[in-house]
N, C-alpha and C. Protein backbone atom coordinates (compact mmCIF):
# COMPACT_ATOMS: atom_id res chain seq x y z
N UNK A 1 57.59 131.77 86.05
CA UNK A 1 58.98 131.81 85.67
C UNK A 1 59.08 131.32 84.22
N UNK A 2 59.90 131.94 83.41
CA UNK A 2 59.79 131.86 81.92
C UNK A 2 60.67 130.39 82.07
N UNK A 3 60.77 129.68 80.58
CA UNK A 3 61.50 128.26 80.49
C UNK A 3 62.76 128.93 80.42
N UNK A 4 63.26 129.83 79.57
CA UNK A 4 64.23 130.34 79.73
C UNK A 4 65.12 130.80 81.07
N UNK A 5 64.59 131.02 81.29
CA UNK A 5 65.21 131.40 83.35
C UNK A 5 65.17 130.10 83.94
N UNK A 6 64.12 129.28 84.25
CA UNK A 6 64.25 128.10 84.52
C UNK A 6 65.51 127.31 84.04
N UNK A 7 65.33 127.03 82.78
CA UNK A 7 66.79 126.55 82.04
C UNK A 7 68.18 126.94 82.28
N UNK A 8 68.64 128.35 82.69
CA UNK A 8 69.49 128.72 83.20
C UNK A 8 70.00 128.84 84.19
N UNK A 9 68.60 128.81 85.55
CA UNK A 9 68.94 128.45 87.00
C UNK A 9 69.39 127.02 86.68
N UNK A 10 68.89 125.86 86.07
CA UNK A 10 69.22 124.52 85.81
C UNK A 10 70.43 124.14 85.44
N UNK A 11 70.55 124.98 84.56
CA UNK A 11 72.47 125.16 83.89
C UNK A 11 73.32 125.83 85.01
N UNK A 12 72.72 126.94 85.81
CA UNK A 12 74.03 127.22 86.98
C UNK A 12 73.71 126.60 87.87
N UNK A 13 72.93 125.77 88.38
CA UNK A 13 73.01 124.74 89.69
C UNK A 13 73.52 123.60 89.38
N UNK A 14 73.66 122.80 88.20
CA UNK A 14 74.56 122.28 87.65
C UNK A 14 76.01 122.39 87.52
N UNK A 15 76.11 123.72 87.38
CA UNK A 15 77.82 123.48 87.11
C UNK A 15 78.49 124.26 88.27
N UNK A 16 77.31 124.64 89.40
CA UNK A 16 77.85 124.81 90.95
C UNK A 16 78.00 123.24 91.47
N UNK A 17 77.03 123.07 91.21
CA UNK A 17 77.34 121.38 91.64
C UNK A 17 78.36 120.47 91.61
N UNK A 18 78.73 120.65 90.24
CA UNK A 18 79.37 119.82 89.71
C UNK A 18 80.87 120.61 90.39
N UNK A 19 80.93 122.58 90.32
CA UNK A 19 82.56 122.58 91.19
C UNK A 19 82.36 122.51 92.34
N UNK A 20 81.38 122.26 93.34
CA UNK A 20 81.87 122.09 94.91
C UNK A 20 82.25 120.63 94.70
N UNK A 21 81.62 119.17 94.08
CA UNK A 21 82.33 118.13 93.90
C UNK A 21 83.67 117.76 93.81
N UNK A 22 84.24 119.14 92.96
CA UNK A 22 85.30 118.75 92.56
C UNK A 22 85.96 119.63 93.20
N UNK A 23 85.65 120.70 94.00
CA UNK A 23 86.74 121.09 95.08
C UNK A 23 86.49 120.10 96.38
N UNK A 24 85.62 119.62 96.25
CA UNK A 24 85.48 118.23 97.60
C UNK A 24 86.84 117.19 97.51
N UNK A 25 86.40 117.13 96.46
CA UNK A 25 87.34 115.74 96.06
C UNK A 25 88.66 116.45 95.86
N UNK A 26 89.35 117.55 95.46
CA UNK A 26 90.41 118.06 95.92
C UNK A 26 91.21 118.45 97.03
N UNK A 27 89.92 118.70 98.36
CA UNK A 27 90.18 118.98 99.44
C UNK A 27 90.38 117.45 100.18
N UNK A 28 89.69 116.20 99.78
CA UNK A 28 89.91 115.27 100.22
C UNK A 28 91.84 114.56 100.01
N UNK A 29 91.92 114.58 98.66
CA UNK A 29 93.01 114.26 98.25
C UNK A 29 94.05 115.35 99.01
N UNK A 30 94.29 116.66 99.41
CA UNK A 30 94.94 117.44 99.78
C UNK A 30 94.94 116.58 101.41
N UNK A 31 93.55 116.29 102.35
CA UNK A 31 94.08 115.31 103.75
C UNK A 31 94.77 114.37 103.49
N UNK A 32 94.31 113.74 102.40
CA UNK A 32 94.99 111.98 102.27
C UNK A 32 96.38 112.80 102.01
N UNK A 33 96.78 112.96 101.33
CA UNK A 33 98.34 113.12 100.88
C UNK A 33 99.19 114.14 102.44
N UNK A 34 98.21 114.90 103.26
CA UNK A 34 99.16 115.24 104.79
C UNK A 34 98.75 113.95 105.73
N UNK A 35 97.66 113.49 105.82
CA UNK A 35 97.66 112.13 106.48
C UNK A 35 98.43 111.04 106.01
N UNK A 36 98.65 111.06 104.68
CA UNK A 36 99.62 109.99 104.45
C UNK A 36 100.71 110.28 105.04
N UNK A 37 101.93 111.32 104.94
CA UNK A 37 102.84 111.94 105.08
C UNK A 37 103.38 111.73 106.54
N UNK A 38 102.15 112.41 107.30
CA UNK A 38 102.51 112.36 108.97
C UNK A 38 102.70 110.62 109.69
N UNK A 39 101.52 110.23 108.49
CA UNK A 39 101.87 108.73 108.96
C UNK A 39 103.13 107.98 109.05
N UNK A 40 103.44 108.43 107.63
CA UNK A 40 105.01 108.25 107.22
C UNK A 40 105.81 108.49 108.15
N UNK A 41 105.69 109.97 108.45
CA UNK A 41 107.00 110.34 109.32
C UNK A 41 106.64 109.73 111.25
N UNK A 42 105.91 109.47 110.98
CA UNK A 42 105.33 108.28 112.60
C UNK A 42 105.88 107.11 112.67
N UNK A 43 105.66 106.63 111.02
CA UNK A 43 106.19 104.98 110.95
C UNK A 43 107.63 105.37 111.49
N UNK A 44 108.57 105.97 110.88
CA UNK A 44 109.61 106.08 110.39
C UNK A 44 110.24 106.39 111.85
N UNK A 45 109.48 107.19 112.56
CA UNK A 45 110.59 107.45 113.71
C UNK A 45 109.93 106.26 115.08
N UNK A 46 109.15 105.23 114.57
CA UNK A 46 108.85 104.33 115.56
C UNK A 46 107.71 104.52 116.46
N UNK A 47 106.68 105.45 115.94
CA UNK A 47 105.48 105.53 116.68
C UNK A 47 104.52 105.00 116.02
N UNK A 48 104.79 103.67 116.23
CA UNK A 48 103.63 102.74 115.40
C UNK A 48 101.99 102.92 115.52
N UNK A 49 102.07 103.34 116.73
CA UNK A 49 100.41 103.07 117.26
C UNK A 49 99.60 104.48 116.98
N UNK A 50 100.70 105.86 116.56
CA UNK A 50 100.11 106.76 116.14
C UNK A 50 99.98 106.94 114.29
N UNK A 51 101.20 106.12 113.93
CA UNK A 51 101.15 105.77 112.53
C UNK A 51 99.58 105.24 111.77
N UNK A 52 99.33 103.96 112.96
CA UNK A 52 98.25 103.44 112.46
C UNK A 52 96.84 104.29 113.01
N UNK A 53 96.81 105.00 113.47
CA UNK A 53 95.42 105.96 113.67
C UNK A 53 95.82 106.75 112.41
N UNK A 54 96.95 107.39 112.06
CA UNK A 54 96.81 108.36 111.22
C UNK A 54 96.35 107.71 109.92
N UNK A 55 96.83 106.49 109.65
CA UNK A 55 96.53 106.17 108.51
C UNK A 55 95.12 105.66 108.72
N UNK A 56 94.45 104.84 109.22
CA UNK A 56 93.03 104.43 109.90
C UNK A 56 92.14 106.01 109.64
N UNK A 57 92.93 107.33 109.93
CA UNK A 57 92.40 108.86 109.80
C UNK A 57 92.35 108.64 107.94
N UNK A 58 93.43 108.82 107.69
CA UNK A 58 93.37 109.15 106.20
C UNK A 58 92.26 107.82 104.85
N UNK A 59 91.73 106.87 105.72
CA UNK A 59 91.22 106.27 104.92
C UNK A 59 89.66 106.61 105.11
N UNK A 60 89.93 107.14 106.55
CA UNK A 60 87.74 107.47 106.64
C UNK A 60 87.70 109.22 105.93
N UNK A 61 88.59 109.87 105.77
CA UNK A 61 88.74 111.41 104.86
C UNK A 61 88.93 110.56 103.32
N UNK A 62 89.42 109.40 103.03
CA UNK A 62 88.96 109.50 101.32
C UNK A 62 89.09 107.81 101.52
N UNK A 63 88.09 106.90 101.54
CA UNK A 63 87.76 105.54 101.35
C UNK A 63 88.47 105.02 100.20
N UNK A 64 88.70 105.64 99.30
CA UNK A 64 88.32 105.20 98.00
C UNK A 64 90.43 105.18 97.55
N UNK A 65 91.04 105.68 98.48
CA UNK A 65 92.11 106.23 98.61
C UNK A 65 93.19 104.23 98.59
N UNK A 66 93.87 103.88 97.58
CA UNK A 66 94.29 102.81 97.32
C UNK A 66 95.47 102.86 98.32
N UNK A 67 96.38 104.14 97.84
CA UNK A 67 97.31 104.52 98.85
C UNK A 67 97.45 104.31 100.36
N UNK A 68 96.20 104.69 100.86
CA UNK A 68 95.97 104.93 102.41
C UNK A 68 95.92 103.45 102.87
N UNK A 69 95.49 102.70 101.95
CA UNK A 69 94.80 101.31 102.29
C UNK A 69 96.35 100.49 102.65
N UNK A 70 97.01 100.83 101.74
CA UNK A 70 98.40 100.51 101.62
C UNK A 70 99.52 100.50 102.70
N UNK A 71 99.00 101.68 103.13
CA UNK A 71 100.06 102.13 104.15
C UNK A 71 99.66 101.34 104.85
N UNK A 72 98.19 101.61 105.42
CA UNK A 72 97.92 100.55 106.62
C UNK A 72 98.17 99.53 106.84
N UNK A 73 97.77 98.73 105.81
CA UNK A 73 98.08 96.98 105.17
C UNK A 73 99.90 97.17 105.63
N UNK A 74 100.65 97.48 104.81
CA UNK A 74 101.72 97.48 105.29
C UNK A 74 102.30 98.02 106.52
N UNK A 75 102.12 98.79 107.53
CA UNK A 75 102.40 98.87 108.42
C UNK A 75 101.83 97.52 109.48
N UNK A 76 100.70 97.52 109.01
CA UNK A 76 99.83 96.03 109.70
C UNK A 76 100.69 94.99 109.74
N UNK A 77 100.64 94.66 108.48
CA UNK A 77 102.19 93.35 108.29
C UNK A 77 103.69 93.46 108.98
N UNK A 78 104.00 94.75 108.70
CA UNK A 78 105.11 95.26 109.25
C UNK A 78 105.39 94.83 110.87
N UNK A 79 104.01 95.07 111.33
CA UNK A 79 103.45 94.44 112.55
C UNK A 79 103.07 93.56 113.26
N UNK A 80 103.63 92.22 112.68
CA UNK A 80 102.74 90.96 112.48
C UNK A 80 101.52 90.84 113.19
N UNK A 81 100.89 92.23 112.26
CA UNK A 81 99.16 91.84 112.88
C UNK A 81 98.76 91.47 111.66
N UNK A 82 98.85 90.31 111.33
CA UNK A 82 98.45 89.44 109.78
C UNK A 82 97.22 89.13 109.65
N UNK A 83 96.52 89.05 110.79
CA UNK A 83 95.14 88.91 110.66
C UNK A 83 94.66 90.84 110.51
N UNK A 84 94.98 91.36 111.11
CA UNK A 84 94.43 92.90 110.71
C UNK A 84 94.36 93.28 109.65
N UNK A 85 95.90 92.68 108.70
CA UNK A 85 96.26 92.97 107.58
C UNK A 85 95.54 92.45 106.05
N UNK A 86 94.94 91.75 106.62
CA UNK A 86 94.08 91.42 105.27
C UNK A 86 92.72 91.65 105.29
N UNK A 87 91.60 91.89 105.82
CA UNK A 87 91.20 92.49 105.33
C UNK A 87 91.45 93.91 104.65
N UNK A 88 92.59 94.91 105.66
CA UNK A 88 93.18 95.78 104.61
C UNK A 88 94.14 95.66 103.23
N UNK A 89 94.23 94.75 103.13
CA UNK A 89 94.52 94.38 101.90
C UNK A 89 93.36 94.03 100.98
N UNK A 90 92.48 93.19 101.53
CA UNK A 90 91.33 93.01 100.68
C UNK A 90 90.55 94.09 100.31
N UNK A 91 90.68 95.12 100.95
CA UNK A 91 90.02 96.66 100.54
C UNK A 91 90.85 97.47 99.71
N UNK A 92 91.70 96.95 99.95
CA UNK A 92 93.04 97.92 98.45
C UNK A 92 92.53 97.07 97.45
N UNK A 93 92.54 95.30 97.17
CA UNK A 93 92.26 94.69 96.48
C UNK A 93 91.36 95.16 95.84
N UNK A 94 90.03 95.83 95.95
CA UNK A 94 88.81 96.03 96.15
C UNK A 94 88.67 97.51 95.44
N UNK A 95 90.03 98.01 95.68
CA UNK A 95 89.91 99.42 94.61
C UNK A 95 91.05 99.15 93.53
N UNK A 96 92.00 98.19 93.53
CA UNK A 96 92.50 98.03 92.10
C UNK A 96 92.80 96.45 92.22
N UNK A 97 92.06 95.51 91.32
CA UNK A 97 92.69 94.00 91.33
C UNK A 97 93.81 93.90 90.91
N UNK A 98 94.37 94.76 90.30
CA UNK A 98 95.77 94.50 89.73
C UNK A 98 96.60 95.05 89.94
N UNK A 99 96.83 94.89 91.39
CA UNK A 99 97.93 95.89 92.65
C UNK A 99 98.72 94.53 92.62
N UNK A 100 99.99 94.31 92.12
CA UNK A 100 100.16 93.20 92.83
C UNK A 100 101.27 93.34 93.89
N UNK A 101 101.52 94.56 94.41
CA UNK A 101 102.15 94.43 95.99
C UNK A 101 101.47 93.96 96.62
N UNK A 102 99.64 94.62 96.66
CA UNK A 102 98.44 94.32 97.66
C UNK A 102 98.26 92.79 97.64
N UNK A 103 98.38 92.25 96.15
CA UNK A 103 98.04 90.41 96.14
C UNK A 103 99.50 89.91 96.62
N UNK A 104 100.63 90.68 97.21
CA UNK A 104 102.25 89.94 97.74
C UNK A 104 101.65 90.38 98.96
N UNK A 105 100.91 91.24 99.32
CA UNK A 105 100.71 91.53 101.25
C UNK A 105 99.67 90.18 101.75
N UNK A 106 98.82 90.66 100.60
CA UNK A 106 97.88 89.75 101.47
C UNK A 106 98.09 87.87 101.40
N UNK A 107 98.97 87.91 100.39
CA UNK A 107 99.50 86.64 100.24
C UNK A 107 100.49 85.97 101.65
N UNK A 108 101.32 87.48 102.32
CA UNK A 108 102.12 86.94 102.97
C UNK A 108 101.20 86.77 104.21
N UNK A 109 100.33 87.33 104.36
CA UNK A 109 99.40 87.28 105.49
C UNK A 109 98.72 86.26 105.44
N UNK A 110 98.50 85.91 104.40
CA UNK A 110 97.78 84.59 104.44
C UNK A 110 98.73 83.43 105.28
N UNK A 111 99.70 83.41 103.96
CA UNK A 111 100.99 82.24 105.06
C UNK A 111 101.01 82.31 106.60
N UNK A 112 101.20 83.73 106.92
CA UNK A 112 101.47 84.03 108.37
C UNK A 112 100.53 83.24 109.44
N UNK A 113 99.16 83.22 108.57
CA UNK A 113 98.26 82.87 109.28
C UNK A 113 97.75 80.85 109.15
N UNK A 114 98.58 80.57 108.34
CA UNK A 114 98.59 78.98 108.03
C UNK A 114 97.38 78.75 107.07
N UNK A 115 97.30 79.46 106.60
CA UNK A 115 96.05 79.52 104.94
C UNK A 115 97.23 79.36 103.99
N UNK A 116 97.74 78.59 103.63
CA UNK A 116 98.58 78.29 102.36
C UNK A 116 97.96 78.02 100.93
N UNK A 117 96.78 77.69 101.33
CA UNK A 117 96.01 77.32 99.65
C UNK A 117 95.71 79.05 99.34
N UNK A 118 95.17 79.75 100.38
CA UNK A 118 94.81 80.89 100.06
C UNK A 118 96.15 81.86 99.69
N UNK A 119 97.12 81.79 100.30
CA UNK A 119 98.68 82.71 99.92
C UNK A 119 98.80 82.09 98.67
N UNK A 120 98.64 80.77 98.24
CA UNK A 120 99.13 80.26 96.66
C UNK A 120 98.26 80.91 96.13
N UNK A 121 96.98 81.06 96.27
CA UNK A 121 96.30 81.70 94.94
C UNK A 121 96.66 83.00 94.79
N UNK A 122 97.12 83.81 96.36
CA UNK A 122 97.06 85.21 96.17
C UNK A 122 98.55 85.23 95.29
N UNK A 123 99.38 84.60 95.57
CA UNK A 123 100.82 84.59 95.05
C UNK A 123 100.95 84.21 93.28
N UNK A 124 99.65 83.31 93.29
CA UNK A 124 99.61 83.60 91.82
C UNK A 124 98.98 84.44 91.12
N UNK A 125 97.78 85.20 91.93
CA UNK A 125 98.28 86.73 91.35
C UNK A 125 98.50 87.48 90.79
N UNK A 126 99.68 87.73 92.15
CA UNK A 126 100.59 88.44 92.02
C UNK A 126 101.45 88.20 90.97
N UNK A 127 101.93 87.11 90.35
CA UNK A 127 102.25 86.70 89.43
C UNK A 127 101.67 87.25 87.64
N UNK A 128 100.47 86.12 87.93
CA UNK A 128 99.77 86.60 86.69
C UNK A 128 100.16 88.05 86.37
N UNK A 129 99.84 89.07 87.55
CA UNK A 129 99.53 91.04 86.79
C UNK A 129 101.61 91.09 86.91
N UNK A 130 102.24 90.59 87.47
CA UNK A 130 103.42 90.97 87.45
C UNK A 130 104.34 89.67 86.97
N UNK A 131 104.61 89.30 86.01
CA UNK A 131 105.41 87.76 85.82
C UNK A 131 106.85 87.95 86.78
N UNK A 132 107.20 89.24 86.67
CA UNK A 132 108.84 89.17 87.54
C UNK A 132 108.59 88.85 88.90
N UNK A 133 107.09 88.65 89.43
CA UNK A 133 107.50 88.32 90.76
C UNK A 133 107.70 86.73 90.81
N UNK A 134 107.75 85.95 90.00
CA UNK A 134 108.12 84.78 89.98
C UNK A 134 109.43 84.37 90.38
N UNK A 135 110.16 85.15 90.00
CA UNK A 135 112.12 84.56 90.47
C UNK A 135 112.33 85.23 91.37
N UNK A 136 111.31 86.06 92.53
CA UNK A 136 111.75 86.38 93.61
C UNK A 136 110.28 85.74 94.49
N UNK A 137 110.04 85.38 94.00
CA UNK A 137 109.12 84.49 95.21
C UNK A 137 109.39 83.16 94.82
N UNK A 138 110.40 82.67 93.89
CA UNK A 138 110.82 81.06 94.08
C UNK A 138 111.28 80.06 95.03
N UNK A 139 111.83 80.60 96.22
CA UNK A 139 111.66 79.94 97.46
C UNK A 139 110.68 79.86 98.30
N UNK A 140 109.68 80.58 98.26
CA UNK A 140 108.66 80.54 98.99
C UNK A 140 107.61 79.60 98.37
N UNK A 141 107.49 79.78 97.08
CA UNK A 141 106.57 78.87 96.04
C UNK A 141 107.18 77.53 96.30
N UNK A 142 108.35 77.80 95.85
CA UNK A 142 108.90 76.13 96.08
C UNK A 142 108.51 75.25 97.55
N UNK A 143 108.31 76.53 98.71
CA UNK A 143 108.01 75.12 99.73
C UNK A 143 106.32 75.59 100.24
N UNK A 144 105.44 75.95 99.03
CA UNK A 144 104.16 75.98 98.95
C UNK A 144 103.73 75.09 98.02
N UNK A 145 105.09 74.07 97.39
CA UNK A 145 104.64 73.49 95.82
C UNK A 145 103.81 74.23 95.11
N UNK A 146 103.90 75.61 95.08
CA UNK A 146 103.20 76.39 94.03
C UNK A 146 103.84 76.68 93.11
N UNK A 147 104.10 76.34 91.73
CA UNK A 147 104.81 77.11 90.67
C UNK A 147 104.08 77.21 89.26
């Protein structure tokens, strides 16, 4: 086989490669965004327990998915399953540190669960990446003596 042919099978298995990746990762984002959706419309009309499979569905079709992590975490809380809820929060954490709804979820989960040193740090935070959450978490700080 000449270098020339070689070189060019090399160059088109390359840039086949490179578009099934990226129709992968399009087809992934196309589940997450109807798995998000159906979840939605589950939460919404009170079928909690199918809400949370769908979303539990939409995070093993794209891991990496901040959104999906979100829903769950918040429906979790929503749920006072506060212990469920943080490690899903710590996995949103885990794809952006500077979510700070994810550092207000897992903060409240912390409280829920009587970890108060741990909700103060998460609550500050949330703070630090967002300063406005300060004058709406001032009653809660105030009886964490966190300010």
């Amino acid at each position: 086989m000449s270098t020339t042919l070689r070189r060019n099978l090399m160059v088109a298995s390359a840039a086949l490669l490179s578009a099934l990746a990226l129709w992968s990762a399009q087809a992934a984002m196309r589940i997450d965004r109807n798995l998000l959706a159906q979840g939605d419309q589950q939460w919404a009309t009170g079928q909690l327990d199918q809400a949370q499979t769908t979303f539990e569905q939409a995070i093993r079709a794209e891991p990496k998915s901040l959104k999906a992590h979100m829903k769950l975490a918040g429906l979790q809380l929503s749920r006072q399953d506060f212990t469920a809820s943080i490690p899903t929060y710590q996995a949103a954490i885990g794809l952006d540190a500077n979510h700070d709804k994810a550092w207000l979820g897992i903060a409240f989960a912390y409280l829920h669960t009587g970890q108060d040193a741990l909700a103060g740090a998460a609550f500050d935070a949330a703070i630090r990446i967002n300063p406005a959450n300060r004058d709406k978490l001032a009653p809660v700080l105030d009886k964490l003596n966190v300010r």
